[in-house]
N, C-alpha and C. Protein backbone atom coordinates (compact mmCIF):
# COMPACT_ATOMS: atom_id res chain seq x y z
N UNK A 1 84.78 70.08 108.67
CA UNK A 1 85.73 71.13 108.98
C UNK A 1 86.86 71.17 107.95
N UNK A 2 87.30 70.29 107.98
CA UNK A 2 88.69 69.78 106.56
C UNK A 2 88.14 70.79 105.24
N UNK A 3 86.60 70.33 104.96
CA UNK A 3 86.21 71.00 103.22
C UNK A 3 85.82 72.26 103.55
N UNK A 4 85.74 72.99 104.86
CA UNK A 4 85.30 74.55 105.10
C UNK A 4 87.16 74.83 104.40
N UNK A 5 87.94 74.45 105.58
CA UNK A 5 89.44 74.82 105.53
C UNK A 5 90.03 74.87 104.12
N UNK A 6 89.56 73.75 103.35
CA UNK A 6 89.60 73.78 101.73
C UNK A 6 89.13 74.71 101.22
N UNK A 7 87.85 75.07 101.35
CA UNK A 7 87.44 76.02 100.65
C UNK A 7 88.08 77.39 100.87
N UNK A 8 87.74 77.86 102.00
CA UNK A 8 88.89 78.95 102.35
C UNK A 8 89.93 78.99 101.80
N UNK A 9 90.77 77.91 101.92
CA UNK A 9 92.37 77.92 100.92
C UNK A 9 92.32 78.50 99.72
N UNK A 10 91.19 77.49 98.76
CA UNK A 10 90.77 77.98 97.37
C UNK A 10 90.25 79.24 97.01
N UNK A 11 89.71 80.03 97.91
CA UNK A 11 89.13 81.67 97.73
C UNK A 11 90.52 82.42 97.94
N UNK A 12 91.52 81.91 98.68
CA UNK A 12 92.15 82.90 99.14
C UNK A 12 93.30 82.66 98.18
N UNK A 13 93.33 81.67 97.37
CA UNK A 13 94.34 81.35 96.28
C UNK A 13 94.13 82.25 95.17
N UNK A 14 92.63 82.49 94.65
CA UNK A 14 92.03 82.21 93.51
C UNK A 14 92.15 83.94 93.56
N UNK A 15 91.85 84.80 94.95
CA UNK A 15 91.51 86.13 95.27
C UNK A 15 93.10 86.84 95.32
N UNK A 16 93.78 85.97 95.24
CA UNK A 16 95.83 86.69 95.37
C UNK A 16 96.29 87.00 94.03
N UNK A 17 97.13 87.54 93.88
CA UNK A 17 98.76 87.18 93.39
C UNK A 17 99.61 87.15 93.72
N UNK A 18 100.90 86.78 92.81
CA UNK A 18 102.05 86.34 93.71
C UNK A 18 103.06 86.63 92.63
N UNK A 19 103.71 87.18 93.55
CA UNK A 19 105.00 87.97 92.63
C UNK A 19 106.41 87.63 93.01
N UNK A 20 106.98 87.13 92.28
CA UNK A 20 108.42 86.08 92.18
C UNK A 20 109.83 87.36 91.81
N UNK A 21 110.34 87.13 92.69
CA UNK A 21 111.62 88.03 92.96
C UNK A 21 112.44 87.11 92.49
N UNK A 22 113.32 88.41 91.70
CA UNK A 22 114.76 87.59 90.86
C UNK A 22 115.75 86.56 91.92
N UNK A 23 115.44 87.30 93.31
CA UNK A 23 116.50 86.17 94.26
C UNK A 23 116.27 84.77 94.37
N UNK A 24 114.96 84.55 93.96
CA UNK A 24 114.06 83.43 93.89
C UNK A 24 113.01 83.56 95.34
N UNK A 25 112.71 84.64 95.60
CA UNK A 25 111.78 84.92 96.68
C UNK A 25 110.53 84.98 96.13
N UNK A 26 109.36 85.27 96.99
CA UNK A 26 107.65 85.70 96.57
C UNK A 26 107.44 86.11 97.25
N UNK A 27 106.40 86.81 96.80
CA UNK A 27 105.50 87.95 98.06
C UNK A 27 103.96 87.85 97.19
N UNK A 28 103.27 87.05 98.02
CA UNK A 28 101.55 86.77 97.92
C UNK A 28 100.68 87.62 97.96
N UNK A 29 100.13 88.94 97.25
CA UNK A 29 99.22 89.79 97.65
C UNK A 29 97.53 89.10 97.59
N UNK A 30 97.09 89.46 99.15
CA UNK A 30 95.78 89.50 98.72
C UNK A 30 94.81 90.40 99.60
N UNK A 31 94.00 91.42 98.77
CA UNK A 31 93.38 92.18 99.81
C UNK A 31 94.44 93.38 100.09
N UNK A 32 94.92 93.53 101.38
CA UNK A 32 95.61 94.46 101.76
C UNK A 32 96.43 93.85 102.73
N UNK A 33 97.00 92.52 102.53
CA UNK A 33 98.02 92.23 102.90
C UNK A 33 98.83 91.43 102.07
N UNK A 34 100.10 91.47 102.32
CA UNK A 34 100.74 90.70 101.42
C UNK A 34 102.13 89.99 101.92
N UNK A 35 102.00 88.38 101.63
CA UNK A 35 102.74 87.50 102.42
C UNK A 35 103.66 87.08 102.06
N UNK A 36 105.04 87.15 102.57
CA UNK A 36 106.19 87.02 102.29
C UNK A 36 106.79 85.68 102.03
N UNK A 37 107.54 85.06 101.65
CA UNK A 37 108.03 83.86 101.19
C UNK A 37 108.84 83.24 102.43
N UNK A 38 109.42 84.71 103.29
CA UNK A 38 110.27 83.88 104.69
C UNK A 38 109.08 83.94 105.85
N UNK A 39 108.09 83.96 106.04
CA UNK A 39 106.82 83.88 106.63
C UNK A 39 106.69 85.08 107.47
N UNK A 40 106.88 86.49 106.55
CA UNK A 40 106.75 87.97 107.37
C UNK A 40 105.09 88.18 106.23
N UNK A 41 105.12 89.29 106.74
CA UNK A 41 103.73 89.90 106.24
C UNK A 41 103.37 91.40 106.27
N UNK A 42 102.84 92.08 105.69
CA UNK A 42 103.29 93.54 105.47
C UNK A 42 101.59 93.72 105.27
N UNK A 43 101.01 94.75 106.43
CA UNK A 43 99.19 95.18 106.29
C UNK A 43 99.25 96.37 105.49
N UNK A 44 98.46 96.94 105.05
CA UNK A 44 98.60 98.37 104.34
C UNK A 44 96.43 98.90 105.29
N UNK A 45 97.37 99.87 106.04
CA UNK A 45 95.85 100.69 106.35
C UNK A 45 95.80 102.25 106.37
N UNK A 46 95.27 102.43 105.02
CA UNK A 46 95.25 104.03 104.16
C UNK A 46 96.20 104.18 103.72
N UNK A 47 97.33 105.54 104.51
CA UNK A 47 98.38 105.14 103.61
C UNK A 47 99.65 105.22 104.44
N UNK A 48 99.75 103.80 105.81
CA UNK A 48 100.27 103.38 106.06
C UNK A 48 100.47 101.77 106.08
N UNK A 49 102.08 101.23 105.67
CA UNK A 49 102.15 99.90 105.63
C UNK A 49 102.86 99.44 107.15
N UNK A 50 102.35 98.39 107.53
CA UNK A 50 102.63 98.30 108.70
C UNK A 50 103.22 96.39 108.75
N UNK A 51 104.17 96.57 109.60
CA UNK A 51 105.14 95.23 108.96
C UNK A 51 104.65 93.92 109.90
N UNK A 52 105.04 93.03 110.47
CA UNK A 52 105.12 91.58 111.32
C UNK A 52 106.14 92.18 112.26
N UNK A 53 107.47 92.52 111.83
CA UNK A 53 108.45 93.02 112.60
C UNK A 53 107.96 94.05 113.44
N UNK A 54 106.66 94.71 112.78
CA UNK A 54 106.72 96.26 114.39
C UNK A 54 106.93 96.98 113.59
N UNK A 55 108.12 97.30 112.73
CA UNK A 55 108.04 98.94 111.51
C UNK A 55 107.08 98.93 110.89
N UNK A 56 106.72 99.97 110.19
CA UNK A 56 105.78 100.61 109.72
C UNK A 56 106.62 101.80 108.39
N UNK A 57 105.62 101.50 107.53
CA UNK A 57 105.48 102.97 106.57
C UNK A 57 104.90 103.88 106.25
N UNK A 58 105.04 105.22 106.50
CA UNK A 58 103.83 106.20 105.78
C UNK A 58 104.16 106.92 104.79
N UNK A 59 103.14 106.80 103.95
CA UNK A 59 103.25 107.61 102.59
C UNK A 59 102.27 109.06 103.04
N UNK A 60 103.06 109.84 102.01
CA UNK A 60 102.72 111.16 102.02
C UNK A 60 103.32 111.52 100.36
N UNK A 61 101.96 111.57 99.44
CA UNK A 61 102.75 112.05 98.42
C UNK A 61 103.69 111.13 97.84
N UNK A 62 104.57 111.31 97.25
CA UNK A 62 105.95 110.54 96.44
C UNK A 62 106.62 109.63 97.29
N UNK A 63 106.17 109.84 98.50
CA UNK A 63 107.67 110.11 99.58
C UNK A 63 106.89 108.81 101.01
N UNK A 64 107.68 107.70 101.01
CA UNK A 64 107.71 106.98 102.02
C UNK A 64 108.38 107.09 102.87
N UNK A 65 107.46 107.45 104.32
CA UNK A 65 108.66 107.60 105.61
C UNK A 65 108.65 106.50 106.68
N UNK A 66 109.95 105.68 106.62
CA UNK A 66 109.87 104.59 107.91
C UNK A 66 110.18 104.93 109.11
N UNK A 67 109.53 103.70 109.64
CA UNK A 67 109.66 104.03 111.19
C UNK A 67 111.06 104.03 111.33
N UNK A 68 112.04 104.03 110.91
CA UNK A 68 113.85 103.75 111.49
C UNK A 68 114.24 104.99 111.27
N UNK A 69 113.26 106.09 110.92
CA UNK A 69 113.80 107.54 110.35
C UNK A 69 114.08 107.76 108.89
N UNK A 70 114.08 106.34 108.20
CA UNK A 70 114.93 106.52 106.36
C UNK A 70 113.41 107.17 105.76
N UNK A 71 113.61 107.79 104.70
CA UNK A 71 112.61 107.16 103.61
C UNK A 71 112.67 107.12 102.31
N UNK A 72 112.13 106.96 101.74
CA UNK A 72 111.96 106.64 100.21
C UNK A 72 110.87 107.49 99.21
N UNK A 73 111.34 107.47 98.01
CA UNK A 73 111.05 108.28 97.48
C UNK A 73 110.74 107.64 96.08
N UNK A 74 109.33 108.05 95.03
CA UNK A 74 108.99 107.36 94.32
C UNK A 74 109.12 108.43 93.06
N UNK A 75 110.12 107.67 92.23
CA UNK A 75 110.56 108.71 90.70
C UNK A 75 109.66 108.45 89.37
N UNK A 76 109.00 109.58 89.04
CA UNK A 76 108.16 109.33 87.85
C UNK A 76 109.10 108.66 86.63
């Protein structure tokens, strides 16, 4: 059981990246999720991202709309 759990570790290392924020944070992508450094996690299904916390994002176009009412907007 230990060298299944190993192996798993090693696919799921080898299958990521990991992207290092100037605050000294990371965020682990692998697949279509991607894991946060304070132990949150963010799913992406089509073209909504959907959080650990319960919010959620949908894209439409340029334009990300969150669940809190804000959204965001992506500048060429």
């Amino acid at each position: 059981m230990k060298k299944l759990i190993f192996v798993m570790l090693a696919i799921f290392i080898a299958n990521s990246e990991t992207i290092w924020h100037s605050d000294g944070s990371y965020t682990t992508i692998n697949g279509d999720t991607a894991w946060h450094g304070d132990g949150s996690y963010s799913t992406r299904s089509g073209d909504t991202i959907y959080h650990s916390d319960g919010s959620y994002s949908t894209r439409s176009g340029d334009t990300y709309y969150h669940s809190d009412g804000s959204y965001s907007t992506i500048m060429p």
